[in-house]
N, C-alpha and C. Protein backbone atom coordinates (compact mmCIF):
# COMPACT_ATOMS: atom_id res chain seq x y z
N UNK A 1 -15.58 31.17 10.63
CA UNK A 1 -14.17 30.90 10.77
C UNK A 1 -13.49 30.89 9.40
N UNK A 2 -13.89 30.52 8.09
CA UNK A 2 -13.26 30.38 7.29
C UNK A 2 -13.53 31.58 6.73
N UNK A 3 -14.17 32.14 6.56
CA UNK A 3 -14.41 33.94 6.35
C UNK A 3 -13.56 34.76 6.54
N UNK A 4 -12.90 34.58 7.87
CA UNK A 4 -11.29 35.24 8.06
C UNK A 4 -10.44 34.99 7.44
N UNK A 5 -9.68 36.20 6.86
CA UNK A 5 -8.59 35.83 6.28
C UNK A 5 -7.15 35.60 7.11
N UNK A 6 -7.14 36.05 8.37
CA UNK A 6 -6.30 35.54 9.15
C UNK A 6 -6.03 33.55 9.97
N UNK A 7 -7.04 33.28 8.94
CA UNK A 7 -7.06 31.80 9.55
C UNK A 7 -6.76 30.87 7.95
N UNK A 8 -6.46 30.07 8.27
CA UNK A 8 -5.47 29.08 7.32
C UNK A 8 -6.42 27.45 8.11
N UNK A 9 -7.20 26.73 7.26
CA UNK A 9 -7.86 25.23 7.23
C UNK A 9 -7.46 24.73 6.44
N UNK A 10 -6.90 23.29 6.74
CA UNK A 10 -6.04 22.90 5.51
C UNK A 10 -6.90 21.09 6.42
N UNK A 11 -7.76 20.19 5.41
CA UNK A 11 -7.65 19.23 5.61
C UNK A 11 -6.62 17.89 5.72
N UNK A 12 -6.11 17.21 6.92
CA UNK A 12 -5.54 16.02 7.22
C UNK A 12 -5.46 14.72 7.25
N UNK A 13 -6.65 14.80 7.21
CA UNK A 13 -7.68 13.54 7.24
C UNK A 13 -9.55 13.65 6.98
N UNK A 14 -9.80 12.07 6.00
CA UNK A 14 -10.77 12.38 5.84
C UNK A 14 -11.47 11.02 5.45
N UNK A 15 -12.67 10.64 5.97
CA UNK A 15 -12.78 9.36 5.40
C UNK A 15 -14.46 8.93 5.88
N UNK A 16 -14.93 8.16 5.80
CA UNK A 16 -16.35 8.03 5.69
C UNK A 16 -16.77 8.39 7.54
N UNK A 17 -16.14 8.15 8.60
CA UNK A 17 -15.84 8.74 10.05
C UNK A 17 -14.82 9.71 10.54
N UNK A 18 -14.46 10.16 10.15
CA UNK A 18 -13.51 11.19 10.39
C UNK A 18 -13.63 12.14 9.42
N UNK A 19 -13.63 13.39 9.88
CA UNK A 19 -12.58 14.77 9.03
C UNK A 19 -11.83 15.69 10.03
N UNK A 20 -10.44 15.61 9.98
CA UNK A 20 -9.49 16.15 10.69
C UNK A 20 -9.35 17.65 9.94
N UNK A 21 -9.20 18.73 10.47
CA UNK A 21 -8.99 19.85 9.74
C UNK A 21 -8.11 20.65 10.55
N UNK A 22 -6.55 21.16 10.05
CA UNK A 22 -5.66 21.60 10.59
C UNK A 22 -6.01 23.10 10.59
N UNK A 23 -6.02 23.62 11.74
CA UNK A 23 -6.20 25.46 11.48
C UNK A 23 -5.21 26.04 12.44
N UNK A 24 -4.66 26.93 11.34
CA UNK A 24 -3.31 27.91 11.86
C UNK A 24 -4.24 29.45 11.52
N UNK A 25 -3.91 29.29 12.66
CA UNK A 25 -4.23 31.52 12.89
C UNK A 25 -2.77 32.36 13.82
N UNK A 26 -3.14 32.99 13.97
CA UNK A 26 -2.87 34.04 14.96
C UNK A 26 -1.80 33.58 16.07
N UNK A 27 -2.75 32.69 16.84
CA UNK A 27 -1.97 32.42 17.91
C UNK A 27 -1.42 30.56 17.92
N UNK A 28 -1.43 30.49 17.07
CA UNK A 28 -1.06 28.87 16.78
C UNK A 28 -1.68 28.11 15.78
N UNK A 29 -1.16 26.58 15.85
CA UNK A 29 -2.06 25.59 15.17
C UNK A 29 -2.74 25.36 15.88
N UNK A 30 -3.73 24.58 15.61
CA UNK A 30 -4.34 22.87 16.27
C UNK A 30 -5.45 22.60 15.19
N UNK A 31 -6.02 21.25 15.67
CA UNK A 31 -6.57 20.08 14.87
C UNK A 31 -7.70 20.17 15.66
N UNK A 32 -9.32 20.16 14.50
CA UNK A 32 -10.21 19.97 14.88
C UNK A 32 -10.82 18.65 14.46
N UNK A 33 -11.02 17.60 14.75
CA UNK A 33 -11.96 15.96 14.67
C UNK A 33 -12.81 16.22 14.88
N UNK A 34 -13.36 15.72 13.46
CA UNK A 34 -14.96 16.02 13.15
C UNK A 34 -15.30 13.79 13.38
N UNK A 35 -15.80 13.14 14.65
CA UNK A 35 -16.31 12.10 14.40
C UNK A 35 -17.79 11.64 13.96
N UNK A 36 -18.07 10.86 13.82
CA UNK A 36 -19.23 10.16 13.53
C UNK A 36 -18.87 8.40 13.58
N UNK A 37 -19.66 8.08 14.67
CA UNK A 37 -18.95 6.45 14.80
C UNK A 37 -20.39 5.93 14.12
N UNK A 38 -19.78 4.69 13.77
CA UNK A 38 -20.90 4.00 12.89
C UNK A 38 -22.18 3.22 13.60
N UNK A 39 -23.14 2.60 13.27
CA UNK A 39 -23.95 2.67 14.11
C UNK A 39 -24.08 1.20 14.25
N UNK A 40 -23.71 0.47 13.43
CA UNK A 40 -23.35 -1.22 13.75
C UNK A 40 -22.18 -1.18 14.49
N UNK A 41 -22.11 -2.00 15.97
CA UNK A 41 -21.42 -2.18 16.75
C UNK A 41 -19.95 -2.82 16.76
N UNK A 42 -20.57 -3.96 14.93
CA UNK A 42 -19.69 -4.90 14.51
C UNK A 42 -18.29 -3.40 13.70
N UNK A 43 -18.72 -2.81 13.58
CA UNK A 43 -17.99 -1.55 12.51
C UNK A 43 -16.99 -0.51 13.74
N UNK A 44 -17.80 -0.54 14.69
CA UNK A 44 -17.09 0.83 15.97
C UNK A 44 -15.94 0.40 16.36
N UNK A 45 -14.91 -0.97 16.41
CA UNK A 45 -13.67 -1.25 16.83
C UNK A 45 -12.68 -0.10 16.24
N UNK A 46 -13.41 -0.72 14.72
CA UNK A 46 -11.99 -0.29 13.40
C UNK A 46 -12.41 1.29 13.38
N UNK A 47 -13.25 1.72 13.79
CA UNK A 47 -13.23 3.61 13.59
C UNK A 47 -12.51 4.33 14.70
N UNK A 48 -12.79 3.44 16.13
CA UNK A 48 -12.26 3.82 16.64
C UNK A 48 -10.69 3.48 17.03
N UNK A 49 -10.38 2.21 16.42
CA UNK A 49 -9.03 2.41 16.23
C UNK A 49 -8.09 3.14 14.67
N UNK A 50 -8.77 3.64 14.46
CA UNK A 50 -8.28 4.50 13.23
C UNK A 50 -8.50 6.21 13.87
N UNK A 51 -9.44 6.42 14.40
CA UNK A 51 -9.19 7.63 15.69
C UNK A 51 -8.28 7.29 16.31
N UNK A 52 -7.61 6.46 16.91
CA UNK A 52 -6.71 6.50 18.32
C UNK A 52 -5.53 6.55 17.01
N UNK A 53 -5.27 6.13 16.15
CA UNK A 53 -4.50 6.23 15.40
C UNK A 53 -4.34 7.38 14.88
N UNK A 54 -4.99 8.03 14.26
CA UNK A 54 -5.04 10.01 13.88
C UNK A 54 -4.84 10.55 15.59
N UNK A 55 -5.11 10.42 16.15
CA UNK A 55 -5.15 11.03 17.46
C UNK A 55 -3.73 11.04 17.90
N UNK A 56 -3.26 10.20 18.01
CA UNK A 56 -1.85 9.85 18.56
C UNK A 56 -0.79 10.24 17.43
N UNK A 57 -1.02 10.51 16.22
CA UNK A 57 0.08 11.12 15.09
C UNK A 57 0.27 12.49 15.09
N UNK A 58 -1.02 13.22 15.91
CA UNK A 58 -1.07 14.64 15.93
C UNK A 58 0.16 15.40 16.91
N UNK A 59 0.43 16.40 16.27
CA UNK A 59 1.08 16.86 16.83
C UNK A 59 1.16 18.40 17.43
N UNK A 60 -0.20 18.45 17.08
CA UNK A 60 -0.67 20.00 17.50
C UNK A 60 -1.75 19.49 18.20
N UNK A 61 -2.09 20.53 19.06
CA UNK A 61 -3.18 20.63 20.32
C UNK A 61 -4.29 19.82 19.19
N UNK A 62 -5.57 19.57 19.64
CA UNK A 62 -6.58 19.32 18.94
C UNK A 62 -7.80 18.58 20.00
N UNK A 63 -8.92 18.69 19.77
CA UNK A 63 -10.68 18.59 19.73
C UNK A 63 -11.18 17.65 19.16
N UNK A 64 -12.09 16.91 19.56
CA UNK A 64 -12.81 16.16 19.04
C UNK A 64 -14.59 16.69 19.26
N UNK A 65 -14.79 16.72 18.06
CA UNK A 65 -16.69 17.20 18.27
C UNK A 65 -17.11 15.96 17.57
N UNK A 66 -18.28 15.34 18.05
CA UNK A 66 -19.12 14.46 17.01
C UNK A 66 -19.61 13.57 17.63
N UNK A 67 -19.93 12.54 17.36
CA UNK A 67 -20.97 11.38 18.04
C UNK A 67 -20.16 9.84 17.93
N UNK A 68 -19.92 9.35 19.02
CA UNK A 68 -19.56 8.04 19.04
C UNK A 68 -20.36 6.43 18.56
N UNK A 69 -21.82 7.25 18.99
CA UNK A 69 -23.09 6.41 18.44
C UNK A 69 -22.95 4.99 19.83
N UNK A 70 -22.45 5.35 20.87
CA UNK A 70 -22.74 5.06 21.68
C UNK A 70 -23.01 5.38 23.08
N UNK A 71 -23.72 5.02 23.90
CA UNK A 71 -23.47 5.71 25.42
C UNK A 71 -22.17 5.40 26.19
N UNK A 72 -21.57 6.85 26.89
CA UNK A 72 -20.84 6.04 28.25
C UNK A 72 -20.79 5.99 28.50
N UNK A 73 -22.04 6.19 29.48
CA UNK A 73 -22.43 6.42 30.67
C UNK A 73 -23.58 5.86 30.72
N UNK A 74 -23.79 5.04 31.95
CA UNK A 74 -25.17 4.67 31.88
C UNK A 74 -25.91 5.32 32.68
N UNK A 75 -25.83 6.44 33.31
CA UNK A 75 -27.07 7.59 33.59
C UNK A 75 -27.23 8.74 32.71
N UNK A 76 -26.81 8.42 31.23
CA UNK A 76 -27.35 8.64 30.52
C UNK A 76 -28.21 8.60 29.58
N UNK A 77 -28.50 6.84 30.27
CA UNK A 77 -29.58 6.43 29.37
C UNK A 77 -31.09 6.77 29.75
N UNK A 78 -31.98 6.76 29.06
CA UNK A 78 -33.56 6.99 29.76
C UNK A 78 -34.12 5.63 30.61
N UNK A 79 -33.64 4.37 29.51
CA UNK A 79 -34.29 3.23 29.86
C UNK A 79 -33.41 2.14 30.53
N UNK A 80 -33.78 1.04 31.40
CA UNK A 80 -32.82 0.07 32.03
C UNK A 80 -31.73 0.31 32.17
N UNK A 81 -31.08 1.07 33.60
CA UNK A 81 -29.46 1.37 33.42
C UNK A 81 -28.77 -0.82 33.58
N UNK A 82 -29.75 -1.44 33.48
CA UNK A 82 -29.37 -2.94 33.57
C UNK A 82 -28.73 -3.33 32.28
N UNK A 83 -29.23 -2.63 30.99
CA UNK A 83 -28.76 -3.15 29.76
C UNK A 83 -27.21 -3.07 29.63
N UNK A 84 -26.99 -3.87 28.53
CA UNK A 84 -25.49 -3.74 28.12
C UNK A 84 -25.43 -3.23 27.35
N UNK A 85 -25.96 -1.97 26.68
CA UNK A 85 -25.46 -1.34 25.82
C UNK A 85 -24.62 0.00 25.62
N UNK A 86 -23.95 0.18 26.59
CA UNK A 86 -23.11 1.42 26.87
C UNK A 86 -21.82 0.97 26.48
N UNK A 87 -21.16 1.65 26.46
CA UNK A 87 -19.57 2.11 25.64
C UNK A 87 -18.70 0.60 26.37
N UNK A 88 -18.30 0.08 25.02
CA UNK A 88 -17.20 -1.36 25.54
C UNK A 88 -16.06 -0.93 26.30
N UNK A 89 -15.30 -1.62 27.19
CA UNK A 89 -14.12 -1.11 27.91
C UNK A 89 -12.96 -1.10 26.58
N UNK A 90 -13.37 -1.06 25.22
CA UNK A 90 -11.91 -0.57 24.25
C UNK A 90 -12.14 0.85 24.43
N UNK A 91 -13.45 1.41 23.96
CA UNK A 91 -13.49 2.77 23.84
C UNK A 91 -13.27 3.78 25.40
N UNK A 92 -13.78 3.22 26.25
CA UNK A 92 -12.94 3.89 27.61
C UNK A 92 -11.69 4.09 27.78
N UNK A 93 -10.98 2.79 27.57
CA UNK A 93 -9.99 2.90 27.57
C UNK A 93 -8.83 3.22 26.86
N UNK A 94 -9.32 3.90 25.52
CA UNK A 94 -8.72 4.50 24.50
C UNK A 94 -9.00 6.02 25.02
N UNK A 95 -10.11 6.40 25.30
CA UNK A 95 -10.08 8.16 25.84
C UNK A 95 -9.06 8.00 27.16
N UNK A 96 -9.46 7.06 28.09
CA UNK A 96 -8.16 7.48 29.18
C UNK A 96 -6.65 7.40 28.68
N UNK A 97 -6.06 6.38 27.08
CA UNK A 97 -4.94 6.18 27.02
C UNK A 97 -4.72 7.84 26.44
N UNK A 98 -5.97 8.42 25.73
CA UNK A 98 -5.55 9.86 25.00
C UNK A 98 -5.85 11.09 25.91
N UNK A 99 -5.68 10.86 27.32
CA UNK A 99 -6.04 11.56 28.27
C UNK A 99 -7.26 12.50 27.92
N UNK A 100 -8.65 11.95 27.35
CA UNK A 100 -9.51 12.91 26.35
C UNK A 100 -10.19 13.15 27.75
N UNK A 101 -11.34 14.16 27.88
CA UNK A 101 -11.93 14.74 28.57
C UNK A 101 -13.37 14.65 28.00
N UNK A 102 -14.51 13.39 28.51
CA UNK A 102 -15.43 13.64 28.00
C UNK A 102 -16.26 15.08 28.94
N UNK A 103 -16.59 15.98 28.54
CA UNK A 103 -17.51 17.12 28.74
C UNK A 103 -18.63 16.82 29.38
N UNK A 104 -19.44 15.53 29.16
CA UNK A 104 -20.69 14.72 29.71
C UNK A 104 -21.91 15.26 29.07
N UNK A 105 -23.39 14.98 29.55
CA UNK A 105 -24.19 15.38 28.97
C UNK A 105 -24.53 16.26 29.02
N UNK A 106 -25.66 16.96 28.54
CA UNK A 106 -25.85 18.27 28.51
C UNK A 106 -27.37 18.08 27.85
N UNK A 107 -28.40 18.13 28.75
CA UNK A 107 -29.42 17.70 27.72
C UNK A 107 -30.37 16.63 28.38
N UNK A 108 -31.42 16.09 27.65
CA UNK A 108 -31.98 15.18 27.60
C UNK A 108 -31.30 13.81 27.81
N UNK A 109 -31.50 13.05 28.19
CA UNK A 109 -30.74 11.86 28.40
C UNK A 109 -31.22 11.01 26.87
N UNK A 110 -30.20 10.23 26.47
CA UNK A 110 -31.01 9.41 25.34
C UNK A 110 -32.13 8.28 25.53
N UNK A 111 -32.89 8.11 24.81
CA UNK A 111 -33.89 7.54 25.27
C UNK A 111 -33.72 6.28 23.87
N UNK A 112 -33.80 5.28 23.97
CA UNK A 112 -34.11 3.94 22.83
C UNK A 112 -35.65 4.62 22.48
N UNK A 113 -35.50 4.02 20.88
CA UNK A 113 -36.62 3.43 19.97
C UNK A 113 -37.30 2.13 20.34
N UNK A 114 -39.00 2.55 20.73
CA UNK A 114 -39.48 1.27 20.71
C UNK A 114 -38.79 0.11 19.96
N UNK A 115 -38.63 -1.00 20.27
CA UNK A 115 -38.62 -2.25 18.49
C UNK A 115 -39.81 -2.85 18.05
N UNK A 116 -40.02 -2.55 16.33
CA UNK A 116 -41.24 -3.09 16.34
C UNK A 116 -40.74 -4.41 15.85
């Protein structure tokens, strides 16, 4: 993509969870979100309200690719769909306020690390 000279990437955002990258070609803009959510649970509020925040300023079409670092679904897990560790009702309810479209799995289901 950046090989073309008919395409124009201009970064928007950028920060230890996010890189937003604006690309104008041909037939328009839009915004690609590059996430990575953090992997302490105590940390995932503030990333993801700093996403809903870039998300909602945009003003061109735009994508999100990357990893939340949590489940949200619990038949996606391998082990105990009993546990509580799947996606808090903030982060649900931030993709339904951004009308996002999760895609679902595709794959292996995740499976936990023994704990030693």
């Amino acid at each position: 993509m950046m090989c073309a000279s008919s395409v124009n990437a201009k970064v928007v955002e950028f920060n230890s969870h996010i890189v937003a990258v604006k690309i104008s070609e041909g037939y328009g803009d839009w915004v690609m979100v590059g996430f990575y959510g953090p992997c302490y649970a105590s940390k995932r509020q503030k990333a993801w309200t700093n996403f809903s925040a870039l998300a909602e300023s945009l003003e061109d079409p735009w994508t999100c690719i990357g990893d939340f670092n949590v489940v949200i679904d619990d038949e996606e897990k391998f082990w105990d769909k009993s546990d509580s560790s799947s996606m808090p009702n903030f982060l649900k309810d931030l993709l339904l306020d951004l009308g996002a479209i999760d895609l679902g799995l595709n794959g292996r289901r995740y499976a936990r690390q023994n704990k030693r």
